[in-house]
PDB file of N, CA and C in Angstrom:
ATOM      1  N   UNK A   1       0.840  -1.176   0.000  1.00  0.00           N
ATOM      2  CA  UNK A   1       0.000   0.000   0.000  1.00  0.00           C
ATOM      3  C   UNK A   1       0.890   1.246   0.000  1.00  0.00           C
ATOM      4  N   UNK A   2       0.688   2.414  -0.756  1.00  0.00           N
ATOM      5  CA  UNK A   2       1.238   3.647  -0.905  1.00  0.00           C
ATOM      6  C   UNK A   2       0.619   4.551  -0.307  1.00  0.00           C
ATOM      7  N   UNK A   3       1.047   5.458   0.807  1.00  0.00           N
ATOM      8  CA  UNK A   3       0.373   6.480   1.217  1.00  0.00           C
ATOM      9  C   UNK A   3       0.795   7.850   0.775  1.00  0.00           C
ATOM     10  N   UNK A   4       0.233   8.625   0.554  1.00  0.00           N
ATOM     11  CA  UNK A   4       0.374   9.667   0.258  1.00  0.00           C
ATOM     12  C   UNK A   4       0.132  11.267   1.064  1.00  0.00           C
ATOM     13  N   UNK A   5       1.268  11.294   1.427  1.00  0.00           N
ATOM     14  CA  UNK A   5       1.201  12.592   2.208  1.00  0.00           C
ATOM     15  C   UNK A   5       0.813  14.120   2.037  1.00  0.00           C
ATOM     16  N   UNK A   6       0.186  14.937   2.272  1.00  0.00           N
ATOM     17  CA  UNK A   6       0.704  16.278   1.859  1.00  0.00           C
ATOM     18  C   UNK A   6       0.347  17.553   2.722  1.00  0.00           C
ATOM     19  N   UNK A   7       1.446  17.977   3.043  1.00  0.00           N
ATOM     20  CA  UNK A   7       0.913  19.073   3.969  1.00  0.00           C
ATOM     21  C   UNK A   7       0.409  20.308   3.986  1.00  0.00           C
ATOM     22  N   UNK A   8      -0.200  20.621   4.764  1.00  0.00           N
ATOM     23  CA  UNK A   8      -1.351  22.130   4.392  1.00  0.00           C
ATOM     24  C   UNK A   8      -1.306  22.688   5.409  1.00  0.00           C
ATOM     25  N   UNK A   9      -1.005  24.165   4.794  1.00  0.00           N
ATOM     26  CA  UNK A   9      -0.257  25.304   5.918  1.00  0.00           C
ATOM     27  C   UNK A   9      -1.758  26.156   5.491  1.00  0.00           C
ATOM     28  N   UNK A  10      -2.432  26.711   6.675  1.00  0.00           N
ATOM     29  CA  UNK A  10      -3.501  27.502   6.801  1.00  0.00           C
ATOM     30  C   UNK A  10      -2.465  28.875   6.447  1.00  0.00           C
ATOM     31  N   UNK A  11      -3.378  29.347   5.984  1.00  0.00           N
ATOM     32  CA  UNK A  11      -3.359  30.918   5.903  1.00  0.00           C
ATOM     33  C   UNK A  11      -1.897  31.601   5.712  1.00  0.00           C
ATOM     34  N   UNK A  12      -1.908  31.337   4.295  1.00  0.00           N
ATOM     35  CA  UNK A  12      -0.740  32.025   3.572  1.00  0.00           C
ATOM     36  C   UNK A  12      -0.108  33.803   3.904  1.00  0.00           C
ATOM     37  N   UNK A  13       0.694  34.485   3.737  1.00  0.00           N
ATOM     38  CA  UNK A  13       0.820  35.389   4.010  1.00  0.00           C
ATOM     39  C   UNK A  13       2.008  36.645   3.445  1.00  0.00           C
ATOM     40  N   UNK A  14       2.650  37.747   3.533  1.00  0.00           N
ATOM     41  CA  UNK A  14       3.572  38.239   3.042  1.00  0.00           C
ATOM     42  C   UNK A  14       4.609  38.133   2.933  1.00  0.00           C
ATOM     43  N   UNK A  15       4.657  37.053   3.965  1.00  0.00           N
ATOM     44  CA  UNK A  15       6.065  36.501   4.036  1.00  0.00           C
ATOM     45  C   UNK A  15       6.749  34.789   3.293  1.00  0.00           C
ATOM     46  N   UNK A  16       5.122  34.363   2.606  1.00  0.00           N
ATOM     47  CA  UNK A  16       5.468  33.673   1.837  1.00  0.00           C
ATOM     48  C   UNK A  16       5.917  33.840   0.159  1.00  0.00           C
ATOM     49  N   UNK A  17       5.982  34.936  -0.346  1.00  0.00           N
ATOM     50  CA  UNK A  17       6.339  35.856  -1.164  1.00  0.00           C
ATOM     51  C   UNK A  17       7.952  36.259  -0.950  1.00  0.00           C
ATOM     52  N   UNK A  18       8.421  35.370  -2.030  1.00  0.00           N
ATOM     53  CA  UNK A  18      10.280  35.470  -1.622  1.00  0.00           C
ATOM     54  C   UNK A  18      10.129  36.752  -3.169  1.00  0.00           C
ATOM     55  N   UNK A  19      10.924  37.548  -2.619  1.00  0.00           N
ATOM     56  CA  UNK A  19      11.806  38.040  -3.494  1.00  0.00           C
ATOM     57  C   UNK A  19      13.427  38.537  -2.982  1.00  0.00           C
ATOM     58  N   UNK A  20      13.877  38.394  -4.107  1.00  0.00           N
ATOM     59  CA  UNK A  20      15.696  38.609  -4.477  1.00  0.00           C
ATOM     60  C   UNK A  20      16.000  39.041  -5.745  1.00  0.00           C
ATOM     61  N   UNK A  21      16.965  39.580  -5.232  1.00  0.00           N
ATOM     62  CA  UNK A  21      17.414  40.337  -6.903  1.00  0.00           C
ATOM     63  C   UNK A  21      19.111  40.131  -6.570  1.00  0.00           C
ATOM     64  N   UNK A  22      19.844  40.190  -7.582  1.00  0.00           N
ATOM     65  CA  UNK A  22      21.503  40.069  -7.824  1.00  0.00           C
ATOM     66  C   UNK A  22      21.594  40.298  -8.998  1.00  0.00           C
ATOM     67  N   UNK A  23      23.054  40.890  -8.822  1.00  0.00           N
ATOM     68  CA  UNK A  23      23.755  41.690 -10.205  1.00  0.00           C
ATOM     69  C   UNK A  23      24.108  40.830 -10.869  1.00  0.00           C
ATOM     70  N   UNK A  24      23.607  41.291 -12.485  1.00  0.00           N
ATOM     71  CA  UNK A  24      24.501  40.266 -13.230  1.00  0.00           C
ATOM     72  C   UNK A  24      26.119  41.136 -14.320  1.00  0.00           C
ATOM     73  N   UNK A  25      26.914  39.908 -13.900  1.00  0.00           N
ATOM     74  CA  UNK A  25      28.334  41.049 -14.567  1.00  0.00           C
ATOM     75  C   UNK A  25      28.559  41.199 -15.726  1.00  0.00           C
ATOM     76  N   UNK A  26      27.590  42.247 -16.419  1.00  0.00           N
ATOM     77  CA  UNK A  26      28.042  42.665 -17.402  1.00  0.00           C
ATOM     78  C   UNK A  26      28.080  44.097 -17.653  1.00  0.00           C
ATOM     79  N   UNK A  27      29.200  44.075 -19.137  1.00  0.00           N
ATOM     80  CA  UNK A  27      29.470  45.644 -19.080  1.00  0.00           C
ATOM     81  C   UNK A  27      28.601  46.311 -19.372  1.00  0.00           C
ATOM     82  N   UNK A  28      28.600  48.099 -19.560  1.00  0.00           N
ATOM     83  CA  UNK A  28      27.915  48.783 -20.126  1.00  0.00           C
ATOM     84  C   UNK A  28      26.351  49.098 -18.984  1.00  0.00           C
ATOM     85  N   UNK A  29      25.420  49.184 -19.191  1.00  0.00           N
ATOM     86  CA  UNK A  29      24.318  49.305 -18.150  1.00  0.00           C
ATOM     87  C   UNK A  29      24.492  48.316 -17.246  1.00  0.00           C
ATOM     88  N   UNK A  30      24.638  48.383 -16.363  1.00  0.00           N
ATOM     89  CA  UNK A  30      24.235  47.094 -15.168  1.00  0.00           C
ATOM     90  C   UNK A  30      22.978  46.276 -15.143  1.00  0.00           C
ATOM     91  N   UNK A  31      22.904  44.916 -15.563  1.00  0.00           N
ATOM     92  CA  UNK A  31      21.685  44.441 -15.432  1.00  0.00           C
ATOM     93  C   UNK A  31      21.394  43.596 -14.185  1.00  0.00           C
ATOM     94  N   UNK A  32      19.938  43.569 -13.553  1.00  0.00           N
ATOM     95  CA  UNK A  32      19.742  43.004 -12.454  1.00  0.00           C
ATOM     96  C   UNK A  32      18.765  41.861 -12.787  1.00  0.00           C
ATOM     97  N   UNK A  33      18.978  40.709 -11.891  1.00  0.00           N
ATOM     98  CA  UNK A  33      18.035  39.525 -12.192  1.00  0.00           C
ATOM     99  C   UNK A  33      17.232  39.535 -10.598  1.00  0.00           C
ATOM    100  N   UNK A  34      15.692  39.079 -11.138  1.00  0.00           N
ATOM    101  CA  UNK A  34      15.250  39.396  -9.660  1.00  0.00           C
ATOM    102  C   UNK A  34      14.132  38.300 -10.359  1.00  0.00           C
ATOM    103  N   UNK A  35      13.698  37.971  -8.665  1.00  0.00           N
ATOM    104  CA  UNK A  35      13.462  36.489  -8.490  1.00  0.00           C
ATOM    105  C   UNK A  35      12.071  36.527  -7.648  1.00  0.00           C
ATOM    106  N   UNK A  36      10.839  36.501  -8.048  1.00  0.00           N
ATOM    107  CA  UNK A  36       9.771  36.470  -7.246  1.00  0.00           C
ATOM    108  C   UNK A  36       9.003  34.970  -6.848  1.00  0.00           C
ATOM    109  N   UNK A  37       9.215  34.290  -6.138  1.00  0.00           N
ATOM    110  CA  UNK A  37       8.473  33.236  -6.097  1.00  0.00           C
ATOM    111  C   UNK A  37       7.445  32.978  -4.484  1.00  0.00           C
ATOM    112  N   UNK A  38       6.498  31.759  -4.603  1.00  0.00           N
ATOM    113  CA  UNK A  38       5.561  31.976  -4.024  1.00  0.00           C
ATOM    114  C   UNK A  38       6.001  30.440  -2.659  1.00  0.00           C
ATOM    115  N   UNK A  39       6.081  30.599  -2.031  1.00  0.00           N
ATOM    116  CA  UNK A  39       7.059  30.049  -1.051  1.00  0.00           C
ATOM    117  C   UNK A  39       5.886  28.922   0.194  1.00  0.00           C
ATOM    118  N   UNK A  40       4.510  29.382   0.082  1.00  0.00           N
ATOM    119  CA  UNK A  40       3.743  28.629   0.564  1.00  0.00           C
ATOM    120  C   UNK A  40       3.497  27.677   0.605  1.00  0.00           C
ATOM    121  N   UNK A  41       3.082  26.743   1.247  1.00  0.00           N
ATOM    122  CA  UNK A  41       3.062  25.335   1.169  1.00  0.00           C
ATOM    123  C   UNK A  41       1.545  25.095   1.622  1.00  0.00           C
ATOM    124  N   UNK A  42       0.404  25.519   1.497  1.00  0.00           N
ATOM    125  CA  UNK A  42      -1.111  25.315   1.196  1.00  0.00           C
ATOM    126  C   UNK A  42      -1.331  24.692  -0.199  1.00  0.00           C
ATOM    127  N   UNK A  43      -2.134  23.684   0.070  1.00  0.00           N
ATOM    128  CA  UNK A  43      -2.825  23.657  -1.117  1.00  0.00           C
ATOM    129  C   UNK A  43      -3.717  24.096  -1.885  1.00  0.00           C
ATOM    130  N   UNK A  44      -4.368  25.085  -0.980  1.00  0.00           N
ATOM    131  CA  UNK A  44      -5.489  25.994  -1.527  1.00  0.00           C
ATOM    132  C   UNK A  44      -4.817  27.704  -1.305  1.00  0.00           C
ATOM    133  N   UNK A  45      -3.347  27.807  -1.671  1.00  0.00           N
ATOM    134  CA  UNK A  45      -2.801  29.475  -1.551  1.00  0.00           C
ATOM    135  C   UNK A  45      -2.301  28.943  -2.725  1.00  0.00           C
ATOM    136  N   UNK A  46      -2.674  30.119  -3.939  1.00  0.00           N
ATOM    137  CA  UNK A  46      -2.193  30.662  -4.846  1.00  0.00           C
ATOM    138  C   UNK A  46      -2.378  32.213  -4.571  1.00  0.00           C
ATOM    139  N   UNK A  47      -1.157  32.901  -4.248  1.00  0.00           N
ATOM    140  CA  UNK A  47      -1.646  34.561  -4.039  1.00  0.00           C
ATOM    141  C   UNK A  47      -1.988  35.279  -5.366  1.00  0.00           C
ATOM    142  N   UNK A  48      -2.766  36.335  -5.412  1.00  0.00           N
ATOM    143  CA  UNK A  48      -2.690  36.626  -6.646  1.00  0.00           C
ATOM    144  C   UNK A  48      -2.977  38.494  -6.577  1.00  0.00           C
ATOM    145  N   UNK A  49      -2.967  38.964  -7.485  1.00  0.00           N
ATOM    146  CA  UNK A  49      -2.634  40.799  -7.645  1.00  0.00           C
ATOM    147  C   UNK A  49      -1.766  41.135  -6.857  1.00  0.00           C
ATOM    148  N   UNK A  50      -0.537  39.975  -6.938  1.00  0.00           N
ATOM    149  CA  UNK A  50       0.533  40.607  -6.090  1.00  0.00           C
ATOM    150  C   UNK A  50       1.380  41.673  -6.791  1.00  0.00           C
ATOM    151  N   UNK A  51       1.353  42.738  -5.757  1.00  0.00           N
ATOM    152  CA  UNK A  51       1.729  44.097  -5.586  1.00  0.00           C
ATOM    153  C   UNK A  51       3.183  44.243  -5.256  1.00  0.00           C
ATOM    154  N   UNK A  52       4.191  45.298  -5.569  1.00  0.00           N
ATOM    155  CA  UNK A  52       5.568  45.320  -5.178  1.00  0.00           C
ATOM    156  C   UNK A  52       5.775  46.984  -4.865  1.00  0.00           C
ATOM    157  N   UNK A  53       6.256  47.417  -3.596  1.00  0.00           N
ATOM    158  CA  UNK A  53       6.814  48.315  -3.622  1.00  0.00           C
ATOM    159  C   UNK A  53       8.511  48.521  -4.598  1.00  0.00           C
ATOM    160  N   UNK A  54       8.116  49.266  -5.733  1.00  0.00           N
ATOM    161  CA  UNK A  54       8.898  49.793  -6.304  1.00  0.00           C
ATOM    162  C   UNK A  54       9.864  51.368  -6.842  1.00  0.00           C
ATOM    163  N   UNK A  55       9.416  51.986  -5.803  1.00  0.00           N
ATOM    164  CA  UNK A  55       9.828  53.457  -6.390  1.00  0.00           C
ATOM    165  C   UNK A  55       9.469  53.769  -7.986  1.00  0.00           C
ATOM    166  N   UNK A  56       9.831  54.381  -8.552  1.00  0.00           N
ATOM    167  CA  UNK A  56       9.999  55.082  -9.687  1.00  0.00           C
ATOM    168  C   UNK A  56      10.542  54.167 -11.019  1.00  0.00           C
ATOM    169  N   UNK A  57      10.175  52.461 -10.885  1.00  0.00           N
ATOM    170  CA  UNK A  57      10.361  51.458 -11.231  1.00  0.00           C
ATOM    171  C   UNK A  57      11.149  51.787 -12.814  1.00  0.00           C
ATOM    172  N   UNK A  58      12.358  51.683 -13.507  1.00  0.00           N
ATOM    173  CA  UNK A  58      12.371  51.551 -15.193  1.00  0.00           C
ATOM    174  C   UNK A  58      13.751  51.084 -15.433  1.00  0.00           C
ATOM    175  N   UNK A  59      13.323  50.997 -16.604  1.00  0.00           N
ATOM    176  CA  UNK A  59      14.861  49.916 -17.444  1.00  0.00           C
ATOM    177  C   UNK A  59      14.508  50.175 -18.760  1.00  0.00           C
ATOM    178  N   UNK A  60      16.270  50.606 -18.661  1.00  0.00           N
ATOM    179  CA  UNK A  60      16.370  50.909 -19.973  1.00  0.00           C
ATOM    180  C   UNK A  60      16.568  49.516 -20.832  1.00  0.00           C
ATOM    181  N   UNK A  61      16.567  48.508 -20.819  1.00  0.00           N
ATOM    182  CA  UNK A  61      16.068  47.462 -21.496  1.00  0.00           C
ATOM    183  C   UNK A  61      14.264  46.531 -21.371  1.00  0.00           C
ATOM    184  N   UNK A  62      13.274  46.760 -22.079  1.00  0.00           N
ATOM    185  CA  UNK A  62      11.850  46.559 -21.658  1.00  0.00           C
ATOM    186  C   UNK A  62      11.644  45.370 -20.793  1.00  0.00           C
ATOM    187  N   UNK A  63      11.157  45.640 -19.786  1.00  0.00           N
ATOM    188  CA  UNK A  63      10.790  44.257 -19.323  1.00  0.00           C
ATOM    189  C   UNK A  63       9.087  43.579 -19.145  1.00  0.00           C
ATOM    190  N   UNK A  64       9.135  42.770 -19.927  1.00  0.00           N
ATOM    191  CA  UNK A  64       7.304  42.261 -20.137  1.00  0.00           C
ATOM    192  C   UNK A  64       6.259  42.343 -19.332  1.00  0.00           C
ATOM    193  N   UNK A  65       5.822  43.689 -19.343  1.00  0.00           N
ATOM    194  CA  UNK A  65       5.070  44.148 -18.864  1.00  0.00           C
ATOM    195  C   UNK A  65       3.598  43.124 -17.714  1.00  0.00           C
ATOM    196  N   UNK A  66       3.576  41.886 -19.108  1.00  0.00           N
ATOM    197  CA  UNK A  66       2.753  40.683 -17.768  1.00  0.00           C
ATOM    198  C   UNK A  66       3.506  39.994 -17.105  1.00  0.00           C
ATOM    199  N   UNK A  67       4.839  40.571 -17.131  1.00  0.00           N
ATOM    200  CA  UNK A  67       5.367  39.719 -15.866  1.00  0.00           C
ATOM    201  C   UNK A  67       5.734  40.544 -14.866  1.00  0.00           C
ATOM    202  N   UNK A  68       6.114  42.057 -15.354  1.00  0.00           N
ATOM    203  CA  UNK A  68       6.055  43.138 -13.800  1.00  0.00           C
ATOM    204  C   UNK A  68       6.141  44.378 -14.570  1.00  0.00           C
ATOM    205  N   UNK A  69       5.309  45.632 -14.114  1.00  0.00           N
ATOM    206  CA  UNK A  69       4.956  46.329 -14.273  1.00  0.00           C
ATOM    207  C   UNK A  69       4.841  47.276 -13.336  1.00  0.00           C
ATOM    208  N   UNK A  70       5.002  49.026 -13.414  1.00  0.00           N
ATOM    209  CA  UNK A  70       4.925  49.604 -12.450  1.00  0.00           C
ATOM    210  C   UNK A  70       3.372  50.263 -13.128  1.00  0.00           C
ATOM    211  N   UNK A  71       2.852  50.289 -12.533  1.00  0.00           N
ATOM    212  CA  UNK A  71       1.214  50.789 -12.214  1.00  0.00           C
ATOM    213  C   UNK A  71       1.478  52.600 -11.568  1.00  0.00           C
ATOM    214  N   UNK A  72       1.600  52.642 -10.894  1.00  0.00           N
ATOM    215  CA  UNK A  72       1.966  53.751 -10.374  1.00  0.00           C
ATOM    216  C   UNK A  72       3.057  54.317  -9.527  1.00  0.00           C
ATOM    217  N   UNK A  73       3.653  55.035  -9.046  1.00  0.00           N
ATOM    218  CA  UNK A  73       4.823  55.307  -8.163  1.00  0.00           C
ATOM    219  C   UNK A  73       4.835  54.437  -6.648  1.00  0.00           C
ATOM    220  N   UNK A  74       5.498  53.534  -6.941  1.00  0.00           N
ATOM    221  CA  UNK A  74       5.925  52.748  -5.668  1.00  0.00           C
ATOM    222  C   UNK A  74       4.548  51.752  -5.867  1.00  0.00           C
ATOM    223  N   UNK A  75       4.309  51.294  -6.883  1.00  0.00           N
ATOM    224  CA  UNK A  75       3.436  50.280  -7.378  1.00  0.00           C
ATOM    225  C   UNK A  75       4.082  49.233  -8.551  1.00  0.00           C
ATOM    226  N   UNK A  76       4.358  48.168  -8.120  1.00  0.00           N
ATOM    227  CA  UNK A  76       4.067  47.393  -9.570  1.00  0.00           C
ATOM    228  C   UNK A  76       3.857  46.693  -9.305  1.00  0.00           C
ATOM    229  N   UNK A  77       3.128  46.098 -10.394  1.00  0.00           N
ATOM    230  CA  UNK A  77       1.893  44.700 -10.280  1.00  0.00           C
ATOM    231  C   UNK A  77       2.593  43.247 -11.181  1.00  0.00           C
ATOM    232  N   UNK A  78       3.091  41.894 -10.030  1.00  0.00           N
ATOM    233  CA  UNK A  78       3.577  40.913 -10.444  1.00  0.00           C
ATOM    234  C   UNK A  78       2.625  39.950 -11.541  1.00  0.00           C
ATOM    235  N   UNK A  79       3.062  38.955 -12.590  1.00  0.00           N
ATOM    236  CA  UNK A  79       2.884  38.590 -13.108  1.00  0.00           C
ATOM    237  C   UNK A  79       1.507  38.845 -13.803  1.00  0.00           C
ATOM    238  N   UNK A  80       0.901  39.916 -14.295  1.00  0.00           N
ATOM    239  CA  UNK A  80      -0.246  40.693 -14.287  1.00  0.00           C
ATOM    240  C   UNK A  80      -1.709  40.580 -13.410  1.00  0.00           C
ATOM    241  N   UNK A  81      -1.219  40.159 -12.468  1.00  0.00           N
ATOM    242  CA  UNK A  81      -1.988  39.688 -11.642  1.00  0.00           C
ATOM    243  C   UNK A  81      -2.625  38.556 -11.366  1.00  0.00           C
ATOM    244  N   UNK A  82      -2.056  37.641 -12.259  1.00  0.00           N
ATOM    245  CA  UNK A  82      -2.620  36.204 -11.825  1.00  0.00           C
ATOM    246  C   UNK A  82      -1.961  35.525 -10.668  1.00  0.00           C
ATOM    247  N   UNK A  83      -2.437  34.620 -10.621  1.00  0.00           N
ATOM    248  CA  UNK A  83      -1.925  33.726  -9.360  1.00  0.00           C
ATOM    249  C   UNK A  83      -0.451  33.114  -9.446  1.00  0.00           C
ATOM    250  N   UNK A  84       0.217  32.885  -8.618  1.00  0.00           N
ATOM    251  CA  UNK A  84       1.315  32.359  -8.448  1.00  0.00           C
ATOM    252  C   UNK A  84       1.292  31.411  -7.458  1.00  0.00           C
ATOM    253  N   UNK A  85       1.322  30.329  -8.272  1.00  0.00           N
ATOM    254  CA  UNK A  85       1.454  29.013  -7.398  1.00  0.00           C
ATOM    255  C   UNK A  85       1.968  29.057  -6.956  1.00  0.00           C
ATOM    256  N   UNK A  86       2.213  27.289  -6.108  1.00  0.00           N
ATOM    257  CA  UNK A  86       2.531  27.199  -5.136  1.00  0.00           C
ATOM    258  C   UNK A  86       4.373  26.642  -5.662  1.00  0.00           C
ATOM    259  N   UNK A  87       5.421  27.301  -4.881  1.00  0.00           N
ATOM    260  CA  UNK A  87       6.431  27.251  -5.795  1.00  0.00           C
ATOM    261  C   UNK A  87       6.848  27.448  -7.173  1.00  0.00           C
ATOM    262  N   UNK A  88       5.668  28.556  -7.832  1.00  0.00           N
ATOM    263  CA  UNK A  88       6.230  29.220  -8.732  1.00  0.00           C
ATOM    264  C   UNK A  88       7.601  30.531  -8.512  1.00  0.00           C
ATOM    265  N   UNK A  89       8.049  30.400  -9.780  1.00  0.00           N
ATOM    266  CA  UNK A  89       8.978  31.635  -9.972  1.00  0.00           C
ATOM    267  C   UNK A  89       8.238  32.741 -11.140  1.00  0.00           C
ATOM    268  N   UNK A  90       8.578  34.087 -10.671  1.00  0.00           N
ATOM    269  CA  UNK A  90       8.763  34.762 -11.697  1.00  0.00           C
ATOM    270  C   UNK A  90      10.351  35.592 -11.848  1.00  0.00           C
ATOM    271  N   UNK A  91      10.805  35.290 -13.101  1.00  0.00           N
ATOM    272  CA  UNK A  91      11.853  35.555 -12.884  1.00  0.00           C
ATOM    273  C   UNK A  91      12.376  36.792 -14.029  1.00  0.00           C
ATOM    274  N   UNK A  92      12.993  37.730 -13.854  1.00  0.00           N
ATOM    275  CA  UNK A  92      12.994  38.928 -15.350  1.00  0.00           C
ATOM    276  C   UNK A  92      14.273  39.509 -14.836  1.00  0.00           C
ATOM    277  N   UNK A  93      14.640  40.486 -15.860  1.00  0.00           N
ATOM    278  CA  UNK A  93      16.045  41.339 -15.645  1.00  0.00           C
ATOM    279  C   UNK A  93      15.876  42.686 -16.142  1.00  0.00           C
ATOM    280  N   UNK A  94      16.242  43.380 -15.585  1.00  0.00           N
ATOM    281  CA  UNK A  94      16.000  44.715 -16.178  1.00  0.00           C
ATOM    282  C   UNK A  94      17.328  44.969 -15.915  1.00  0.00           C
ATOM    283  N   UNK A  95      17.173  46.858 -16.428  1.00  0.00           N
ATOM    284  CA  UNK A  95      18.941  47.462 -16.884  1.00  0.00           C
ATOM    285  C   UNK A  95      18.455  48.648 -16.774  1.00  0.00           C
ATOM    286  N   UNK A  96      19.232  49.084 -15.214  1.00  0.00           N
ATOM    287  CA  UNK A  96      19.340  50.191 -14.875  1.00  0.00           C
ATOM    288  C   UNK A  96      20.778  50.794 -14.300  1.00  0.00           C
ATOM    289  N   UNK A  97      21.165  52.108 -13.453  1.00  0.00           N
ATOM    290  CA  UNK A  97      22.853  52.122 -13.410  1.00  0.00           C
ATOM    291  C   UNK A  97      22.439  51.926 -12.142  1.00  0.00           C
ATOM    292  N   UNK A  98      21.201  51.806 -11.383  1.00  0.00           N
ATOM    293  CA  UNK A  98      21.487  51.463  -9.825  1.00  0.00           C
ATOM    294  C   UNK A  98      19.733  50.400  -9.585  1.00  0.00           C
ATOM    295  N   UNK A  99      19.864  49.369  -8.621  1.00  0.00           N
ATOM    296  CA  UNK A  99      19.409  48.366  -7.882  1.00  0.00           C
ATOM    297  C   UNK A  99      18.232  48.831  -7.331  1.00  0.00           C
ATOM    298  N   UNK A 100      16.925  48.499  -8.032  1.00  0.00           N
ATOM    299  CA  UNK A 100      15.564  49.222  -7.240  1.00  0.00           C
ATOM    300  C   UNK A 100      15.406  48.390  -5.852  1.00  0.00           C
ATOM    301  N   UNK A 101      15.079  49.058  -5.070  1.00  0.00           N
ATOM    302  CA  UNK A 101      14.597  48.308  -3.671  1.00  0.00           C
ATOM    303  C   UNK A 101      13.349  47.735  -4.151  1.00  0.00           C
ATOM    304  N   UNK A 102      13.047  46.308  -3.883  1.00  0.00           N
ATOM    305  CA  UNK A 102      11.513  45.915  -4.360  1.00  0.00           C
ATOM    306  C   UNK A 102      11.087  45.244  -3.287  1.00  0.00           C
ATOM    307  N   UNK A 103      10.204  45.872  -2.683  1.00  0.00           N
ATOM    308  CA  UNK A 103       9.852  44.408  -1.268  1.00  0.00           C
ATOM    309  C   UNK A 103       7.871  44.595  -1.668  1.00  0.00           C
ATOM    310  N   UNK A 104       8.121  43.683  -0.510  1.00  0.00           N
ATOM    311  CA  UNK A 104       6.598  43.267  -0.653  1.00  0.00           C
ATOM    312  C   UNK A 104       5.552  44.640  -0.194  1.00  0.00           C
ATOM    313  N   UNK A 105       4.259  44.583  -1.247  1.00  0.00           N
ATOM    314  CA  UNK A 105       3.328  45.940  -0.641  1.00  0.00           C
ATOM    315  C   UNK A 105       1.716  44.987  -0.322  1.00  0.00           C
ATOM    316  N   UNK A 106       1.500  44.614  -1.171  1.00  0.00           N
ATOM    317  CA  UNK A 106       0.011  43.764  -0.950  1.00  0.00           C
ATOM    318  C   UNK A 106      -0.204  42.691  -1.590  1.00  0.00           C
ATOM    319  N   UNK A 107      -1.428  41.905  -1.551  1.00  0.00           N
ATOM    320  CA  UNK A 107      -1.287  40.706  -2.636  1.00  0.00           C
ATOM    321  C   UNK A 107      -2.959  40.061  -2.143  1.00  0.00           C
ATOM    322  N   UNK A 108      -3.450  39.407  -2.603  1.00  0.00           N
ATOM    323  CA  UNK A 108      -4.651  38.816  -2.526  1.00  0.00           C
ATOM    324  C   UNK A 108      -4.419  37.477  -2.091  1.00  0.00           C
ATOM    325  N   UNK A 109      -4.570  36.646  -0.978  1.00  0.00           N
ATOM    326  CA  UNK A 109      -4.375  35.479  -0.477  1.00  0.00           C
ATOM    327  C   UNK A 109      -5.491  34.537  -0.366  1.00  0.00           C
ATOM    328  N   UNK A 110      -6.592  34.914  -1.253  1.00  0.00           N
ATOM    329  CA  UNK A 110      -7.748  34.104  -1.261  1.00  0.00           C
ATOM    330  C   UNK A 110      -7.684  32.613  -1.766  1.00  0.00           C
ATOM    331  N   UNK A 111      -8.172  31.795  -1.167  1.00  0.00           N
ATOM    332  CA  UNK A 111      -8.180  30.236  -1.883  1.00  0.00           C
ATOM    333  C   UNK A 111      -8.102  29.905  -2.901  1.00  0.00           C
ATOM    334  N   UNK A 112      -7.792  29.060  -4.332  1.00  0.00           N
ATOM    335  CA  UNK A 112      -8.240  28.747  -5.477  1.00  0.00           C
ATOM    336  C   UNK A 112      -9.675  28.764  -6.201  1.00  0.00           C
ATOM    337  N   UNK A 113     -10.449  28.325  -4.791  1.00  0.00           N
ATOM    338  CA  UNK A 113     -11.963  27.940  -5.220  1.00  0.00           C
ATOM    339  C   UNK A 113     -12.173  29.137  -6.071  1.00  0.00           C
TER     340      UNK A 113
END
């Protein structure tokens, strides 16, 4: 007989929302790789209209707008607002001459149903 385990963490939260960013070495503009993933371990948390404090968010190389976007000053909106599973990544690079601070601002933690 095979059992099958799986564990379920109630009530997801801001701190299951990893982000990181690191330089990547190349010349000319500095580009940054930054790393949003969804770190929860529920089976019913997919967060979703997750929000990023970003300042004055831009890059001079485009970055795909449904995967992050600044909405307004010290707003941008992750993967256009859909859900981010459970151990998803979103992952992008932009090119600027200095390192935006991006931390967490809001996000929708409602169930799948």
């Amino acid at each position: 007989m095979i059992s099958t385990y799986f564990v379920e963490v109630e009530g997801c939260s801001n701190r299951d929302i990893s982000i990181s960013q690191s330089k990547d070495s190349t010349s000319g503009i500095p580009k940054f790789i930054v790393q949003i993933t969804n770190t929860c371990l529920s089976l019913d948390c997919a967060p979703s209209d997750i929000h990023l404090h970003c300042g004055w968010f831009a890059s001079a190389k485009i970055v795909n707008p449904s995967i992050f976007k600044r909405i307004f000053y010290d707003d941008c909106l992750v993967n256009g607002g859909k859900p981010l599973k459970i151990s998803q990544t979103i992952r992008f690079t932009y090119s600027n001459s200095f390192m935006y601070p991006l931390t967490f601002k809001s996000a929708n933690f409602c169930p799948l149903h």
